[in-house]
N, C-alpha and C. Protein backbone atom coordinates (compact mmCIF):
# COMPACT_ATOMS: atom_id res chain seq x y z
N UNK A 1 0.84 -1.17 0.00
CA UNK A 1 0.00 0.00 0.00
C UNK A 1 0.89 1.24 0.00
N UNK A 2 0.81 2.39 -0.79
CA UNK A 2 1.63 3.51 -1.09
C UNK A 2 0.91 4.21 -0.20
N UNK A 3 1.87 5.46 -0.04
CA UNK A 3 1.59 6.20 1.09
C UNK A 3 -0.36 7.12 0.23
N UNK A 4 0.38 7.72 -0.76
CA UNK A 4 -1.01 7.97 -1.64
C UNK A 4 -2.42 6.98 -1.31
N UNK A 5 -2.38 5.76 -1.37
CA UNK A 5 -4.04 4.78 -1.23
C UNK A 5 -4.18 4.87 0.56
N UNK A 6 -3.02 5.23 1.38
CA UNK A 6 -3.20 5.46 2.79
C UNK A 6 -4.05 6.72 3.36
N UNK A 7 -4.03 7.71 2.43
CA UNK A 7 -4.97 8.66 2.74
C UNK A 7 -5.86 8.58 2.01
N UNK A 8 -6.91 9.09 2.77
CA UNK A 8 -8.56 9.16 2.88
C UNK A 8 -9.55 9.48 1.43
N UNK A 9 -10.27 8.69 1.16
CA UNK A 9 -10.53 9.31 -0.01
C UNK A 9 -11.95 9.60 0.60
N UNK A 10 -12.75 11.23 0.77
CA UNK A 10 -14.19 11.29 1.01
C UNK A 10 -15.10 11.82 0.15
N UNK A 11 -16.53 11.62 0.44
CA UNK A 11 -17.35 11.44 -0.46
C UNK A 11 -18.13 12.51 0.53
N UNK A 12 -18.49 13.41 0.31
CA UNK A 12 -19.85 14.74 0.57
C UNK A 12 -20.98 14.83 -0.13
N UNK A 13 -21.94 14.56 0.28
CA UNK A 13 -23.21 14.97 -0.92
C UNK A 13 -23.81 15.67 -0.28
N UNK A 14 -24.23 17.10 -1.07
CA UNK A 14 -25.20 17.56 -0.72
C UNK A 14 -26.06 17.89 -2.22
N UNK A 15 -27.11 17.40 -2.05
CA UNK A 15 -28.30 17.17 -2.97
C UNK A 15 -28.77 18.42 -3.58
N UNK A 16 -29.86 19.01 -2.83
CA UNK A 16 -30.41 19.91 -3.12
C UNK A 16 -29.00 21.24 -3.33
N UNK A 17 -29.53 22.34 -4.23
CA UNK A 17 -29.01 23.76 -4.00
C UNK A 17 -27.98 23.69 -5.27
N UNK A 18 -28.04 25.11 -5.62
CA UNK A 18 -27.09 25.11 -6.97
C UNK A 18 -26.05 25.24 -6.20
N UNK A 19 -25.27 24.75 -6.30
CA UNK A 19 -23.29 24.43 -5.46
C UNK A 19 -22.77 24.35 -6.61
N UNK A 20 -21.63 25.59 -7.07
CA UNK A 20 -20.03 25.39 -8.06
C UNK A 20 -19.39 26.21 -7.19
N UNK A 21 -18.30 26.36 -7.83
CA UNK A 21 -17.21 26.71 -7.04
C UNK A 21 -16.73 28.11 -6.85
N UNK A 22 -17.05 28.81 -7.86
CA UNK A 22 -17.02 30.33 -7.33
C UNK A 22 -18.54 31.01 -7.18
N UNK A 23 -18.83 32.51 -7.02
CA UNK A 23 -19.87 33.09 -6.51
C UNK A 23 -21.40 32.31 -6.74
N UNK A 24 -21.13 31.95 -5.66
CA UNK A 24 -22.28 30.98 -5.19
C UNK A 24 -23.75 32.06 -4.88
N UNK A 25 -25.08 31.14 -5.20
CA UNK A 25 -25.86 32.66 -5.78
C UNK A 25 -26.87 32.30 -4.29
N UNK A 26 -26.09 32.53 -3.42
CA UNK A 26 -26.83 32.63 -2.21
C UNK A 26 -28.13 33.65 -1.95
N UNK A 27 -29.15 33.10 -1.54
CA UNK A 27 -30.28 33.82 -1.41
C UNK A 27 -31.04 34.20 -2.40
N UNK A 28 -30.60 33.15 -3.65
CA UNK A 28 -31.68 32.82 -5.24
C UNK A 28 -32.97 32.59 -4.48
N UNK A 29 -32.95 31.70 -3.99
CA UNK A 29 -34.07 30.45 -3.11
C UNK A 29 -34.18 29.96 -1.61
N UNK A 30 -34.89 29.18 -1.46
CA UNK A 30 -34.81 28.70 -0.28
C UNK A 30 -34.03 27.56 -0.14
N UNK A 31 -33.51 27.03 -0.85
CA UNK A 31 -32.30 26.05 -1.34
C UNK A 31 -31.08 26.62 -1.87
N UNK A 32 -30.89 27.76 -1.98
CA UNK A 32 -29.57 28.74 -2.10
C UNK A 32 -28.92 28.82 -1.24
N UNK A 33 -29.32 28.99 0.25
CA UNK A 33 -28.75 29.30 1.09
C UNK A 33 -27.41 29.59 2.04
N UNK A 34 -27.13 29.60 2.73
CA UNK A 34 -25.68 29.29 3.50
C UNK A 34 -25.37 27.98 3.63
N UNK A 35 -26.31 27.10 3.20
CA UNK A 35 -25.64 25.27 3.07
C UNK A 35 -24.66 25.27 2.20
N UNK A 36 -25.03 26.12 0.77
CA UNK A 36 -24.25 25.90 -0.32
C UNK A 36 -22.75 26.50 -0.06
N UNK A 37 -22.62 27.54 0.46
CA UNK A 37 -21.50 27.92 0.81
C UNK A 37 -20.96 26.91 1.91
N UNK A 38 -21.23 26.45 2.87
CA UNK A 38 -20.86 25.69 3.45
C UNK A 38 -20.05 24.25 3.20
N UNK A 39 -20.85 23.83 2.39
CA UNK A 39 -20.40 22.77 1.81
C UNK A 39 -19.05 22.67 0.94
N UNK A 40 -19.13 23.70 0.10
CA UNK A 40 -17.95 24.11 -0.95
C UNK A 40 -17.20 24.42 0.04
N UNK A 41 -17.18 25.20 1.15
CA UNK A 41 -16.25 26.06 1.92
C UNK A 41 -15.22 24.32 2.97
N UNK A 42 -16.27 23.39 3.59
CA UNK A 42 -15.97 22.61 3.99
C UNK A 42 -15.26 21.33 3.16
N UNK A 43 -15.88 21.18 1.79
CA UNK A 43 -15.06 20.18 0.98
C UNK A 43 -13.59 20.50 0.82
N UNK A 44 -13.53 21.73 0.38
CA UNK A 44 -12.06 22.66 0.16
C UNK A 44 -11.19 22.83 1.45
N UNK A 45 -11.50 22.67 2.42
CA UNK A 45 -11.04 22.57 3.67
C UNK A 45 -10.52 21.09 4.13
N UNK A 46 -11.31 20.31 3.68
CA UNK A 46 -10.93 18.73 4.25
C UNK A 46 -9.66 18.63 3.11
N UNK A 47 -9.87 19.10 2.45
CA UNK A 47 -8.83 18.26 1.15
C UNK A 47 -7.33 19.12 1.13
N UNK A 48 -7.45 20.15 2.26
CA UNK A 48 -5.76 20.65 2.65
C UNK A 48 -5.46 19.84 3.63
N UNK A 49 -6.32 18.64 4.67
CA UNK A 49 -5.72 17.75 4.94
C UNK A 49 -4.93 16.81 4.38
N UNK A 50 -3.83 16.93 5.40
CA UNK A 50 -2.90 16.28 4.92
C UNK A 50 -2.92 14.38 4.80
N UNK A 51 -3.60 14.19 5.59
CA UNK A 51 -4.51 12.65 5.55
C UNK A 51 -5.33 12.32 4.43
N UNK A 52 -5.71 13.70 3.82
CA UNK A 52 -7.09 13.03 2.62
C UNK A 52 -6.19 13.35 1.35
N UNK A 53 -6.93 12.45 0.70
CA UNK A 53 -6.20 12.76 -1.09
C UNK A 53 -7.05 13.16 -1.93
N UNK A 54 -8.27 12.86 -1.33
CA UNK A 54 -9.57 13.03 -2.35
C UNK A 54 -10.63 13.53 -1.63
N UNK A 55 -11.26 14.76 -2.56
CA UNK A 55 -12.54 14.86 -1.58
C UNK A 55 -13.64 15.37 -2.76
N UNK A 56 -14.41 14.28 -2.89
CA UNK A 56 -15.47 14.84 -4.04
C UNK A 56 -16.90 15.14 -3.67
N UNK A 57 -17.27 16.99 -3.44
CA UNK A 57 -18.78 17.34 -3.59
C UNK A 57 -19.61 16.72 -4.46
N UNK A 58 -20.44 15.87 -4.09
CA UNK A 58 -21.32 15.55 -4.75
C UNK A 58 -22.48 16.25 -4.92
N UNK A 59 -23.12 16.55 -6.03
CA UNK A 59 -24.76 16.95 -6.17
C UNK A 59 -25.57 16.74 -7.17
N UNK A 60 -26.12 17.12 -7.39
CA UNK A 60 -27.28 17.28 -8.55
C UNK A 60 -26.92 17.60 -9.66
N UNK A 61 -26.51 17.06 -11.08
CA UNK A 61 -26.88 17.81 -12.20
C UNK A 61 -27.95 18.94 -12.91
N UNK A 62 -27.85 19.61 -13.45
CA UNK A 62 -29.02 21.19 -13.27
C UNK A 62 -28.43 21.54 -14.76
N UNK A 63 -29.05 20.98 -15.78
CA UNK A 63 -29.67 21.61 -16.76
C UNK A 63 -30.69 22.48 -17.31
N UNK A 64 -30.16 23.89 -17.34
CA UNK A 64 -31.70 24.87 -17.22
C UNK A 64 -31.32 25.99 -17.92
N UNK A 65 -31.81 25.94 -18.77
CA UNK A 65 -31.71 27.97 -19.56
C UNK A 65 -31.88 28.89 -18.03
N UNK A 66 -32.44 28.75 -17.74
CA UNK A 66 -32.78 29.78 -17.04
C UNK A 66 -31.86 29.78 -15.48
N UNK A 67 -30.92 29.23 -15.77
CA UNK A 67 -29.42 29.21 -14.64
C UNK A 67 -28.53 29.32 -15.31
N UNK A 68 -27.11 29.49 -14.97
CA UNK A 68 -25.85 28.80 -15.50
C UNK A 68 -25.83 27.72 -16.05
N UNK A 69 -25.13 27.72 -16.74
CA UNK A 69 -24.11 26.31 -17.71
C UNK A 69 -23.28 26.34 -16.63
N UNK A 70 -22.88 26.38 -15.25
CA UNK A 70 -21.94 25.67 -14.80
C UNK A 70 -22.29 24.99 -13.85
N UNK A 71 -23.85 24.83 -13.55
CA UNK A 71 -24.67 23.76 -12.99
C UNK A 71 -24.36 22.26 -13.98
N UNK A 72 -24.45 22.92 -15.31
CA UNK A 72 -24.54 21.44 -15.98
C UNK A 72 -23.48 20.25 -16.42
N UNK A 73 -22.21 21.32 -16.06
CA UNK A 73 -20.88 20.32 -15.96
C UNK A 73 -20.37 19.39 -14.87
N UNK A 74 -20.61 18.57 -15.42
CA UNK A 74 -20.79 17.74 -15.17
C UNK A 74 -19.25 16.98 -13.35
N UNK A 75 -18.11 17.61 -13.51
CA UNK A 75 -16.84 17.70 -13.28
C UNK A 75 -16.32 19.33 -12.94
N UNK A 76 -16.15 19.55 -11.40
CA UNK A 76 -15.61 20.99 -11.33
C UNK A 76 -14.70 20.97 -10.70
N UNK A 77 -13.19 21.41 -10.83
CA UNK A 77 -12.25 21.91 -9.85
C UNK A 77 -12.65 22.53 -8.41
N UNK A 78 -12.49 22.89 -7.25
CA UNK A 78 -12.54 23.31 -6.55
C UNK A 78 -10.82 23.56 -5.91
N UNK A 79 -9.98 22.42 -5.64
CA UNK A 79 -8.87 23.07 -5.91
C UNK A 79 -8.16 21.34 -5.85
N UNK A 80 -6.77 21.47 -6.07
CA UNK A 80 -5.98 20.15 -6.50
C UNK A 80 -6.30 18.93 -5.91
N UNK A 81 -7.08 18.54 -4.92
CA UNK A 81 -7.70 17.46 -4.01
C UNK A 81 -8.87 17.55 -4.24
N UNK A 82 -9.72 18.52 -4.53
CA UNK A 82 -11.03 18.54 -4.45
C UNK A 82 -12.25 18.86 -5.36
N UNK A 83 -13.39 18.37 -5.68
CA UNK A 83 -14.09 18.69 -6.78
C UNK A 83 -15.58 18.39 -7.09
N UNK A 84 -16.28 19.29 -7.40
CA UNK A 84 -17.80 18.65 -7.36
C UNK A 84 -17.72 17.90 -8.61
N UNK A 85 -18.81 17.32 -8.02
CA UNK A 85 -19.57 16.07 -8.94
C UNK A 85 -20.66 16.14 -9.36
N UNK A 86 -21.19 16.13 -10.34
CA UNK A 86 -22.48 16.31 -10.55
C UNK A 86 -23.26 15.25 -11.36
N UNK A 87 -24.46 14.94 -10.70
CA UNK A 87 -24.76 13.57 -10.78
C UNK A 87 -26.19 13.40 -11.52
N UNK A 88 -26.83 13.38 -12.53
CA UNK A 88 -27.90 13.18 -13.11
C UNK A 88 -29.13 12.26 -12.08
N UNK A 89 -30.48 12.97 -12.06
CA UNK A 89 -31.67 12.54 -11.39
C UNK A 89 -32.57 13.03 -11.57
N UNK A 90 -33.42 12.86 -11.63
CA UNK A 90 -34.77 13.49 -12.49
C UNK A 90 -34.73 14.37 -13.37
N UNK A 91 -35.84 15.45 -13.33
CA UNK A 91 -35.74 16.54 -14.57
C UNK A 91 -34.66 16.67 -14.37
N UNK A 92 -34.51 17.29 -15.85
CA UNK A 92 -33.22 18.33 -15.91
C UNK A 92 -32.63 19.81 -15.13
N UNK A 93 -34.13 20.02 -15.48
CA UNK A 93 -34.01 22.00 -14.43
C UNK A 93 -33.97 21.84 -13.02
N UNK A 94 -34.02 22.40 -12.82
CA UNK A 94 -33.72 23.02 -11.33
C UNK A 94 -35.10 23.08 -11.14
N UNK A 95 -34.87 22.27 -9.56
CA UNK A 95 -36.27 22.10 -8.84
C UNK A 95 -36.29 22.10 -7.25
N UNK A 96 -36.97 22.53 -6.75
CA UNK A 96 -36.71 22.19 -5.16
C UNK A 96 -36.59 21.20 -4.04
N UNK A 97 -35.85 21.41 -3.43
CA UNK A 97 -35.52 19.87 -2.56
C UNK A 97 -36.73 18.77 -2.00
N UNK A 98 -38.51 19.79 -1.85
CA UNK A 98 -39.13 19.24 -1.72
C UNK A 98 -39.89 18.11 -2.39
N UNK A 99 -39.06 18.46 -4.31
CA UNK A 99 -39.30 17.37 -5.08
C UNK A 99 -38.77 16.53 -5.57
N UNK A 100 -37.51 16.68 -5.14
CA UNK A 100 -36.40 15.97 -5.10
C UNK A 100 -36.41 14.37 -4.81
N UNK A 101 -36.96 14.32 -4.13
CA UNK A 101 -37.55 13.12 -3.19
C UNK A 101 -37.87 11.64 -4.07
N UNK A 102 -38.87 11.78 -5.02
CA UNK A 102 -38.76 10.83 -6.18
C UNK A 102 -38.19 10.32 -6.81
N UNK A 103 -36.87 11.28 -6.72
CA UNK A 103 -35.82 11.36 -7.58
C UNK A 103 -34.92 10.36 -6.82
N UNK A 104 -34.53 10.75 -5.53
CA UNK A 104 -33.31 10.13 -4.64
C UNK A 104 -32.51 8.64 -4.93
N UNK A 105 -33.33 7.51 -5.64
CA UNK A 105 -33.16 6.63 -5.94
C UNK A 105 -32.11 6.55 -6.97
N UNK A 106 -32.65 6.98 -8.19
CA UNK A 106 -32.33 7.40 -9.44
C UNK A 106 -31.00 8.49 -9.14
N UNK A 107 -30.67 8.80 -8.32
CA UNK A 107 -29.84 9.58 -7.92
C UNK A 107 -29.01 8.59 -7.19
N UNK A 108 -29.40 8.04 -6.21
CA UNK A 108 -28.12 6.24 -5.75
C UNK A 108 -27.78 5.60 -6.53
N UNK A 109 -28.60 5.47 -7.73
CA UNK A 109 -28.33 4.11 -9.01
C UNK A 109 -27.08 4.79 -10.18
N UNK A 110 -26.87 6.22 -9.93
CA UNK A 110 -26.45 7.13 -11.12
C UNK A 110 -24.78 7.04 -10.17
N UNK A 111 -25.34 7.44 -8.96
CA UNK A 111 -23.41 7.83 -8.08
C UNK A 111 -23.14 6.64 -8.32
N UNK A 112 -24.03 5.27 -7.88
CA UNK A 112 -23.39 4.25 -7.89
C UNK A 112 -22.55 3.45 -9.14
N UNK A 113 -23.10 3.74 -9.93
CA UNK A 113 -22.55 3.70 -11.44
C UNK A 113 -21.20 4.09 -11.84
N UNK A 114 -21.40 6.06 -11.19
CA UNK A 114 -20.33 6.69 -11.36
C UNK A 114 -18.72 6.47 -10.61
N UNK A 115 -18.88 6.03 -8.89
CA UNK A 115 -18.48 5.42 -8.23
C UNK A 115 -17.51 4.47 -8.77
N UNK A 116 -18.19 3.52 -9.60
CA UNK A 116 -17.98 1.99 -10.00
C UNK A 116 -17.00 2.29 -11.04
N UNK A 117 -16.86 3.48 -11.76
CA UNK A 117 -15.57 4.16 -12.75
C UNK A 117 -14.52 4.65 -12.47
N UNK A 118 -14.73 4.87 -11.23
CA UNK A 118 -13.29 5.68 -10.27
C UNK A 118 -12.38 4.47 -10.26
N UNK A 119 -11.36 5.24 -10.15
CA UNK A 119 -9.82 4.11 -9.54
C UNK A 119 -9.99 3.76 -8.14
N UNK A 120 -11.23 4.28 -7.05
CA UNK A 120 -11.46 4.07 -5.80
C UNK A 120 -12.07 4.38 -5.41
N UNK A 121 -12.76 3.21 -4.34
CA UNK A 121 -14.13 3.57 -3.33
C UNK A 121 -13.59 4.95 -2.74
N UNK A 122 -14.66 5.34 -2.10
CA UNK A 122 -14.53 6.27 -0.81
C UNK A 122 -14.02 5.42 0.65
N UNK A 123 -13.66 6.21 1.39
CA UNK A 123 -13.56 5.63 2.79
C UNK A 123 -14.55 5.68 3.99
N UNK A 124 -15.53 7.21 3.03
CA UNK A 124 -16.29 7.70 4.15
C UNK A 124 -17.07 8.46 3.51
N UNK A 125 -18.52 8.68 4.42
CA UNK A 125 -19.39 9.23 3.34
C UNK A 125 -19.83 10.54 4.52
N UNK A 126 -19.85 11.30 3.74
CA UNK A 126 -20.41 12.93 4.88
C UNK A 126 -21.62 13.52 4.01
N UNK A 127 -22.79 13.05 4.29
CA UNK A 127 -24.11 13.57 3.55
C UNK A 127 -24.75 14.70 4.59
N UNK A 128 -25.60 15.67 4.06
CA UNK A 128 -25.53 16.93 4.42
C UNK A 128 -27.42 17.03 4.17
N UNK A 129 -28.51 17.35 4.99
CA UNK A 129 -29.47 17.54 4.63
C UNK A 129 -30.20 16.02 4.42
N UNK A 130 -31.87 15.87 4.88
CA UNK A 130 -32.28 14.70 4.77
C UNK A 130 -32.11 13.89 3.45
N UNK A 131 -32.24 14.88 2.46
CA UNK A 131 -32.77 13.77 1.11
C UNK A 131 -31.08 13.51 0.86
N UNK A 132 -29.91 14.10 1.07
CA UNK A 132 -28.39 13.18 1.27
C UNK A 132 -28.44 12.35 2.21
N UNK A 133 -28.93 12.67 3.06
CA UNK A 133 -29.00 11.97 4.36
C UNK A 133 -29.42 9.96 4.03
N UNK A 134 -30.06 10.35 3.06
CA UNK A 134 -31.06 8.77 2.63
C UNK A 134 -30.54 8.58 1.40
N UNK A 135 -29.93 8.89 0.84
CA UNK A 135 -28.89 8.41 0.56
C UNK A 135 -27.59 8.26 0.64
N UNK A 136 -27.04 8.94 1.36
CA UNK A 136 -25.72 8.66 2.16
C UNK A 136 -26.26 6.99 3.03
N UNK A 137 -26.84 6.68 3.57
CA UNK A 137 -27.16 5.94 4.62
C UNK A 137 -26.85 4.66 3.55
N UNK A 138 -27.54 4.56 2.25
CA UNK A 138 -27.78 3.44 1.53
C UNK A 138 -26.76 3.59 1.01
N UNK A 139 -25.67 4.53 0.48
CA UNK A 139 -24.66 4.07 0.26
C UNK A 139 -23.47 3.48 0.57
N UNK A 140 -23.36 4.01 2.37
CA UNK A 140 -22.57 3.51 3.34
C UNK A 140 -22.38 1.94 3.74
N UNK A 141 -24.12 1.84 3.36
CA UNK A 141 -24.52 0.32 3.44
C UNK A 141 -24.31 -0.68 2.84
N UNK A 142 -24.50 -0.20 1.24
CA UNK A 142 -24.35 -1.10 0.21
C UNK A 142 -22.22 -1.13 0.31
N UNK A 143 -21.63 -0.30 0.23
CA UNK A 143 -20.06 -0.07 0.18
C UNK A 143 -19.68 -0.91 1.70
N UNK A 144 -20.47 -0.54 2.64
CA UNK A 144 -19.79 -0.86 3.97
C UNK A 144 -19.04 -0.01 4.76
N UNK A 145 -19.19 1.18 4.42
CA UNK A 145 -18.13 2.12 4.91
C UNK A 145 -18.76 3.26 6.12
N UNK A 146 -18.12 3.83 6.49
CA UNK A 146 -18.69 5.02 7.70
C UNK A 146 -19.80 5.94 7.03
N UNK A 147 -20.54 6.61 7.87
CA UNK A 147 -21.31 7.74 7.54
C UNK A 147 -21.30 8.79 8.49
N UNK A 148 -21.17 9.52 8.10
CA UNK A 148 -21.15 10.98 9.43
C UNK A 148 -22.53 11.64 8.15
N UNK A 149 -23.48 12.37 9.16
CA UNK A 149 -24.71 12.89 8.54
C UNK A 149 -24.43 13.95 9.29
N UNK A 150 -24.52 15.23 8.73
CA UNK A 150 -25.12 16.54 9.23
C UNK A 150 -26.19 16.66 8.54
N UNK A 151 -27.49 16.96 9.80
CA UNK A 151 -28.97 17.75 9.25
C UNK A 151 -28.97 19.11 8.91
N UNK A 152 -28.26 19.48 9.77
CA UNK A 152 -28.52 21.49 9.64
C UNK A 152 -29.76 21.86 9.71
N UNK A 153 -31.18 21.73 9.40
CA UNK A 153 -32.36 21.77 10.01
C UNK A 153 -33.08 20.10 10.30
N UNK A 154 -34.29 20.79 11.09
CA UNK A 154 -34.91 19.63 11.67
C UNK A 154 -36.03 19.71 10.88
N UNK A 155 -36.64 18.66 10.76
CA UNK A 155 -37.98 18.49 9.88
C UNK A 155 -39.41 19.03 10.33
N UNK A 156 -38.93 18.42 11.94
CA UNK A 156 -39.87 18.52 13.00
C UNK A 156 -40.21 19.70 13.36
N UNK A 157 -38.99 20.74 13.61
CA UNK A 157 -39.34 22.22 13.89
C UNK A 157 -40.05 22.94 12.47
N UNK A 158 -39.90 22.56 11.49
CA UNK A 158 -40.37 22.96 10.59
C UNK A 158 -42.13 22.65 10.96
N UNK A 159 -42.39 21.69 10.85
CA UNK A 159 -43.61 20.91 10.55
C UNK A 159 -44.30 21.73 11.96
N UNK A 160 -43.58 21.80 13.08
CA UNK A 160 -44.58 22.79 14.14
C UNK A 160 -44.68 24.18 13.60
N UNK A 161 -43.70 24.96 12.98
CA UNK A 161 -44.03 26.15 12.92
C UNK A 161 -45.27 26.59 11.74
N UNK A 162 -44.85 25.29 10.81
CA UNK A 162 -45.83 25.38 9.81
C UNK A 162 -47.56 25.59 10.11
N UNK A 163 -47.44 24.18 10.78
CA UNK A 163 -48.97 24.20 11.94
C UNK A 163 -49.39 25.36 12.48
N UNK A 164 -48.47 26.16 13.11
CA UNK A 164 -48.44 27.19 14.13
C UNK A 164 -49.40 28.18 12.94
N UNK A 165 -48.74 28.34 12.03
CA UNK A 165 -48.77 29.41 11.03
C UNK A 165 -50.43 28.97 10.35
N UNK A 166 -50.62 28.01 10.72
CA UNK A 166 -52.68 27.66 10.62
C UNK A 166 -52.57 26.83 9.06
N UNK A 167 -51.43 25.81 8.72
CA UNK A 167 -51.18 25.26 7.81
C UNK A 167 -51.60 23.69 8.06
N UNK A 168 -52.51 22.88 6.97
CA UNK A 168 -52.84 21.60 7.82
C UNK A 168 -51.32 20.94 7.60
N UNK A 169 -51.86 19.25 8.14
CA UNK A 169 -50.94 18.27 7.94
C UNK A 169 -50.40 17.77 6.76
N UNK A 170 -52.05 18.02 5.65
CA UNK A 170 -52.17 17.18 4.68
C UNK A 170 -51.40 18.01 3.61
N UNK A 171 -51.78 19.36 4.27
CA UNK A 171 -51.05 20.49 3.10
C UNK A 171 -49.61 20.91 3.28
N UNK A 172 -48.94 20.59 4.43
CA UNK A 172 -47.62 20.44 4.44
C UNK A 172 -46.89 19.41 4.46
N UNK A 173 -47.86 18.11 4.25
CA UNK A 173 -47.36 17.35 3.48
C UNK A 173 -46.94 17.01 1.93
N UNK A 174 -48.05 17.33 1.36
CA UNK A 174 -48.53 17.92 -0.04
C UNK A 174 -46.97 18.58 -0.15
N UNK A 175 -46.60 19.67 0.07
CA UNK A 175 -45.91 21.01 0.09
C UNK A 175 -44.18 20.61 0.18
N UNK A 176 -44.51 20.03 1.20
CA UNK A 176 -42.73 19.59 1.84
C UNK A 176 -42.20 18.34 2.00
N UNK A 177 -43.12 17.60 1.76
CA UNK A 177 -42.65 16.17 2.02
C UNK A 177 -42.35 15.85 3.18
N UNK A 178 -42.67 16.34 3.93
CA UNK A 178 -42.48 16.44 5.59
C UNK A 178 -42.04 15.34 6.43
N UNK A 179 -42.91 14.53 5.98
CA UNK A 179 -42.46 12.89 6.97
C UNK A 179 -41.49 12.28 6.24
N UNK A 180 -41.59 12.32 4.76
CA UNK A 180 -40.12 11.43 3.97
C UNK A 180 -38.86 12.43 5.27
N UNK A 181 -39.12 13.54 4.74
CA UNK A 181 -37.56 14.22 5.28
C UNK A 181 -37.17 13.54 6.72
N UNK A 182 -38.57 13.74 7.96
CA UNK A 182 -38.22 13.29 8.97
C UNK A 182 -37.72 12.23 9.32
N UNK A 183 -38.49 10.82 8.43
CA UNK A 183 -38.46 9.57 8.34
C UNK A 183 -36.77 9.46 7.82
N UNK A 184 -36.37 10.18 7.36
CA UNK A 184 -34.66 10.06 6.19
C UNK A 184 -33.72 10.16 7.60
């Protein structure tokens, strides 16, 4: 084993949100947010470890006139260790995380594919948000390898304030997918 296959190769997904690598269009959406910076900010950070060799953002492919062309490339630099991925799953355009959900499968069957072309598994999987979250879990599973999950919100606080706000069950279910997320 070379010192190179001794360090870490990790795997990040975060699903939802347009994520590339420079000016990130924070506060497009409600899926724009400070996750997206986060994520880019944190992939680029693990991969000046000196332990990791690899660290690939995973997300969504986003084919859409009405965004960037640098949603739809497929392969992005972030810097000499590190790089998003972008992974084909449902429509093409850009859609919100709440519909995402249908998709998630078709989105395991596509990394897993992509995965299966690399010169190497991951060591470790860091999924970010429920609908990564459920699939991070199934991929950890099927590979065998670790999972570290960050939520960053709760489903649950959502789903009370919603109520609060005189919204039914059925309609923030309808709306948000509420129990998949919680259930993830």
């Amino acid at each position: 084993m070379t010192n190179e296959t001794k360090k870490k190769y990790l795997l990040v997904i975060s699903i939802h949100g347009l994520i590339r690598s420079h000016d990130l269009e924070l506060g497009r959406d409600a899926d724009t947010g400070g996750q997206t910076k986060y994520v880019v900010d944190m992939a680029t950070a693990l991969a000046r470890q000196g332990d990791v060799a690899r660290v690939d953002l995973v997300t969504r492919r986003v084919v859409d006139e009405a965004i960037s062309e640098d949603y739809a490339q497929r392969i992005e630099p972030l810097s000499d260790k590190a790089r998003i991925v972008r992974i084909d799953a449902g429509p093409e355009e850009y859609i919100p995380k709440e519909q995402l959900w249908d998709h998630l499968d078709s989105f395991m069957d596509n990394l897993t594919l992509w995965l299966n072309e690399q010169d190497r598994l991951p060591d470790l999987v860091h999924s970010h948000y429920a609908d990564a979250g459920y699939v991070g879990i199934r991929l950890a599973n099927l590979l065998g390898i670790p999972l570290i999950h960050t939520g960053h919100s709760l489903g649950r606080d959502k789903r009370k304030r919603l109520l609060a706000r005189g919204l039914t069950r059925k309609e923030i279910e309808t709306k948000y997918n509420i129990g998949r997320r919680i259930d993830a």
